[in-house]
Protein backbone atom coordinates (compact mmCIF):
# COMPACT_ATOMS: atom_id res chain seq x y z
CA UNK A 1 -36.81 -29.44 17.35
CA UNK A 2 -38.45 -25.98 16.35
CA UNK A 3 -35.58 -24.02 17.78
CA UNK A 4 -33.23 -26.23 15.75
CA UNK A 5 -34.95 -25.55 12.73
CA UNK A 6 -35.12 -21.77 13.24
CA UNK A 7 -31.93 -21.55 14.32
CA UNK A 8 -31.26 -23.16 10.82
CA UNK A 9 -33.29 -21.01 8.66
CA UNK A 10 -32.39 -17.74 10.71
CA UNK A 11 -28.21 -18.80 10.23
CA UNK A 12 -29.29 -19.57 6.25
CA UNK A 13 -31.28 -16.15 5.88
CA UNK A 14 -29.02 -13.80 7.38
CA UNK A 15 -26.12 -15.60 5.34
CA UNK A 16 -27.93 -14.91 2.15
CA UNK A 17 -28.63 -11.50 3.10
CA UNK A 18 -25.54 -10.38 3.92
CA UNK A 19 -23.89 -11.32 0.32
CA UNK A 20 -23.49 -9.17 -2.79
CA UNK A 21 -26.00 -10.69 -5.29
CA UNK A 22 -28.64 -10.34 -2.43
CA UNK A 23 -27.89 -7.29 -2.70
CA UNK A 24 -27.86 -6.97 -6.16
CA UNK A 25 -31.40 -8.76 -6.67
CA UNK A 26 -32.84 -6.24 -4.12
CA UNK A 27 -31.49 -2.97 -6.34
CA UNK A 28 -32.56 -4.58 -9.38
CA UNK A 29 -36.20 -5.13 -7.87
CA UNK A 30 -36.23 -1.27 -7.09
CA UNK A 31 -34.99 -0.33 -10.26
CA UNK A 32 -37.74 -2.30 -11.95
CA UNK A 33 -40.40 -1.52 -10.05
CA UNK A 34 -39.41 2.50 -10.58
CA UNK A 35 -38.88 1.89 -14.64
CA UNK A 36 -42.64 0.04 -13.72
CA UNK A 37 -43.76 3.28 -12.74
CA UNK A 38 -45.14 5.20 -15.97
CA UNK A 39 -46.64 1.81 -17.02
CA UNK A 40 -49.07 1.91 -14.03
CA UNK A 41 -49.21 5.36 -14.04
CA UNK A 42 -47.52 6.18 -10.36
CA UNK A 43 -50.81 4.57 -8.94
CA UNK A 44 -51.40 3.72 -5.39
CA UNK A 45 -51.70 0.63 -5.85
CA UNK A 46 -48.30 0.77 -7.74
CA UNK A 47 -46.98 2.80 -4.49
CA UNK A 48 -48.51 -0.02 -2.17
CA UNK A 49 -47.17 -3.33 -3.82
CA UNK A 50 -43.54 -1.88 -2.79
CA UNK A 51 -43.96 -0.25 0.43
CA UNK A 52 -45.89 -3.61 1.23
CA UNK A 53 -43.04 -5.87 0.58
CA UNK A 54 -40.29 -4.19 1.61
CA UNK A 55 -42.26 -3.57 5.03
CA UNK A 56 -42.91 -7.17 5.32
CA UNK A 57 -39.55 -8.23 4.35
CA UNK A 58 -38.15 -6.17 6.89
CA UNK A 59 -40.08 -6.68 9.52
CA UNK A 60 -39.18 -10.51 9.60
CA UNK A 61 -35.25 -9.79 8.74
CA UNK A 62 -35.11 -7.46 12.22
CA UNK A 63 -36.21 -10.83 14.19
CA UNK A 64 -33.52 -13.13 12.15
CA UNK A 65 -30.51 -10.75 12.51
CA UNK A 66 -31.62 -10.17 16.40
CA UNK A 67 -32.13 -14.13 16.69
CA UNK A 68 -28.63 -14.52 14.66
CA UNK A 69 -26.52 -11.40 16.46
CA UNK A 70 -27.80 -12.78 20.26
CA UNK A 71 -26.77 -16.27 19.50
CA UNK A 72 -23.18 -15.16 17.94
CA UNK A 73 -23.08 -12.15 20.98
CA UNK A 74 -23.23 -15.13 23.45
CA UNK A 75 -21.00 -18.22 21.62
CA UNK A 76 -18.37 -14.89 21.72
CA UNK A 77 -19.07 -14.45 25.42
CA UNK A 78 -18.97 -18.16 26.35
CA UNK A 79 -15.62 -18.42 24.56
CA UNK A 80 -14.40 -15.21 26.28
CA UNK A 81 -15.17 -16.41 29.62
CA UNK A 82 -13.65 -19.67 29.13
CA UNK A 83 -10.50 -17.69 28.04
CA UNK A 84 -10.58 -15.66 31.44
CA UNK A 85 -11.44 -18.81 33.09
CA UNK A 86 -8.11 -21.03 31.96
CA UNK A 87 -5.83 -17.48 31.93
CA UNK A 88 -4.46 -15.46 34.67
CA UNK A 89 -7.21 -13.46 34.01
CA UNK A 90 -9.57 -12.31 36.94
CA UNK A 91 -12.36 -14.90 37.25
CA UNK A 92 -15.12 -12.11 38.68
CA UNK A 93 -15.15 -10.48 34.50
CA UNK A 94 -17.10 -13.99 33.54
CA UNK A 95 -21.16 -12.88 33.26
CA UNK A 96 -20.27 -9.46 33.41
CA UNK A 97 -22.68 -9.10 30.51
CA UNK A 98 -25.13 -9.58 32.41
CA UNK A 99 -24.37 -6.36 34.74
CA UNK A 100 -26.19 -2.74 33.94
CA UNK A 101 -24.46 -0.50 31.73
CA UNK A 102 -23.73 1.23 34.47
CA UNK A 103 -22.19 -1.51 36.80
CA UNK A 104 -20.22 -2.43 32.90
CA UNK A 105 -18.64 0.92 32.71
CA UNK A 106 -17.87 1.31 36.16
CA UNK A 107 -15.86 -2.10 35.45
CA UNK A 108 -14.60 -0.78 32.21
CA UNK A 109 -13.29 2.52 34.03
CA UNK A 110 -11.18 0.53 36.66
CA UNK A 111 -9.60 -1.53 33.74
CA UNK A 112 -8.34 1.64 31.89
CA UNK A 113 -7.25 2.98 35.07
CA UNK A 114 -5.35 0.19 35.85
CA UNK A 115 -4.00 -0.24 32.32
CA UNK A 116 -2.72 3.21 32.65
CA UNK A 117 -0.78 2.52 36.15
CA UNK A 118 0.94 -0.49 34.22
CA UNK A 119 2.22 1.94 31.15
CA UNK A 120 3.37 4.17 33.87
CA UNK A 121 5.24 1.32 35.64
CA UNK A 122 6.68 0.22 32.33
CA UNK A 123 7.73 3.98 30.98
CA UNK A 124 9.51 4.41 34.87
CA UNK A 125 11.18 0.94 34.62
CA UNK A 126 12.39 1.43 30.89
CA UNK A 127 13.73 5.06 31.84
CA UNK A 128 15.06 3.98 34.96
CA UNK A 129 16.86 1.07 33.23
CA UNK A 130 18.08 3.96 30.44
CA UNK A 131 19.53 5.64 33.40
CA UNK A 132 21.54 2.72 34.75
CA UNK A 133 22.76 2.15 31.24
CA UNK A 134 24.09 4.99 30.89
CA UNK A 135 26.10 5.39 34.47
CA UNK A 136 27.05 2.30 33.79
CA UNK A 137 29.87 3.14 31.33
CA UNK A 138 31.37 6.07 33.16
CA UNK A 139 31.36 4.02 36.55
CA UNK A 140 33.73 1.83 34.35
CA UNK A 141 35.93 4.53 33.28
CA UNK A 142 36.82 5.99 36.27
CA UNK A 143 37.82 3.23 37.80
C-alpha cells in the first residue's frame, strides 16, 4: 500500500519536474527573490529563506528521481531480458546487471570483439563475392 502510493507520488513529481513551466516557476522564484533583495536589504535572513528551500527541495527530488530512474532502469532490463530470452540471443546476458563493472566490461569487450570478427566475415564474403562477379564475365567470353 505505501510503496504504491510512493511509487505514485514519486512517478507524479518527477513528471512535473521535468516539464517547462516547472521550470519556468522555479526561474521566476529566483528572479523574485533577487529583485527581493534591496527590499530586505541582502540580509541573512534574506540569504537563508533561499538557500533553505532550495536545499530542502533538493534534497527530497535526489530520492524521487533515484526511486523513479531504478524502477524505469529495471522495467528496461526486465523487457531486455525477455527480448534475449524469446530471440536467438544468448540466454547467459539475462541479470548481467547484476555483475561488477568489471565482470560487465569484460562481457562488453568480448561482444565488440566478436562484432568485429562478423564485419570482417561480411567485408571478406562481399569482396570475395565482388571477385567471382567479376571472373564471372570473362569465364563467359572465352568460351
Amino acid at each position: 500500500m505505501i510503496e504504491k502510493v510512493f511509487t505514485r507520488i514519486a512517478n507524479w513529481v518527477a513528471h512535473l519536474a521535468g516539464m517547462p513551466p516547472t521550470f519556468a516557476v522555479c526561474v521566476l522564484i529566483i528572479v523574485v527573490w533577487g529583485l527581493s533583495g534591496p527590499i530586505f536589504g541582502f540580509s541573512d535572513t534574506w540569504q537563508l529563506v533561499i538557500n533553505t528551500g532550495t536545499t530542502i527541495i533538493t534534497f527530497l527530488m535526489v530520492f524521487l528521481i533515484q526511486n523513479t530512474q531504478n524502477r524505469d532502469g529495471a522495467a528496461i532490463q526486465a523487457k531486455l531480458d525477455e527480448l534475449i530470452r524469446v530471440s536467438r540471443a544468448h540466454n547467459h546476458f539475462i541479470g548481467i546487471e547484476h555483475l561488477t563493472e568489471s565482470e560487465v566490461e569484460e562481457i562488453r569487450d568480448k561482444c565488440e570483439r566478436a562484432a568485429k570478427r562478423h564485419d570482417r566475415q561480411i567485408a571478406e564474403m562481399a569482396a570475395k563475392k565482388a571477385v567471382a562477379r567479376k571472373a564471372g564475365p570473362k569465364k563467359k567470353a572465352a568460351a
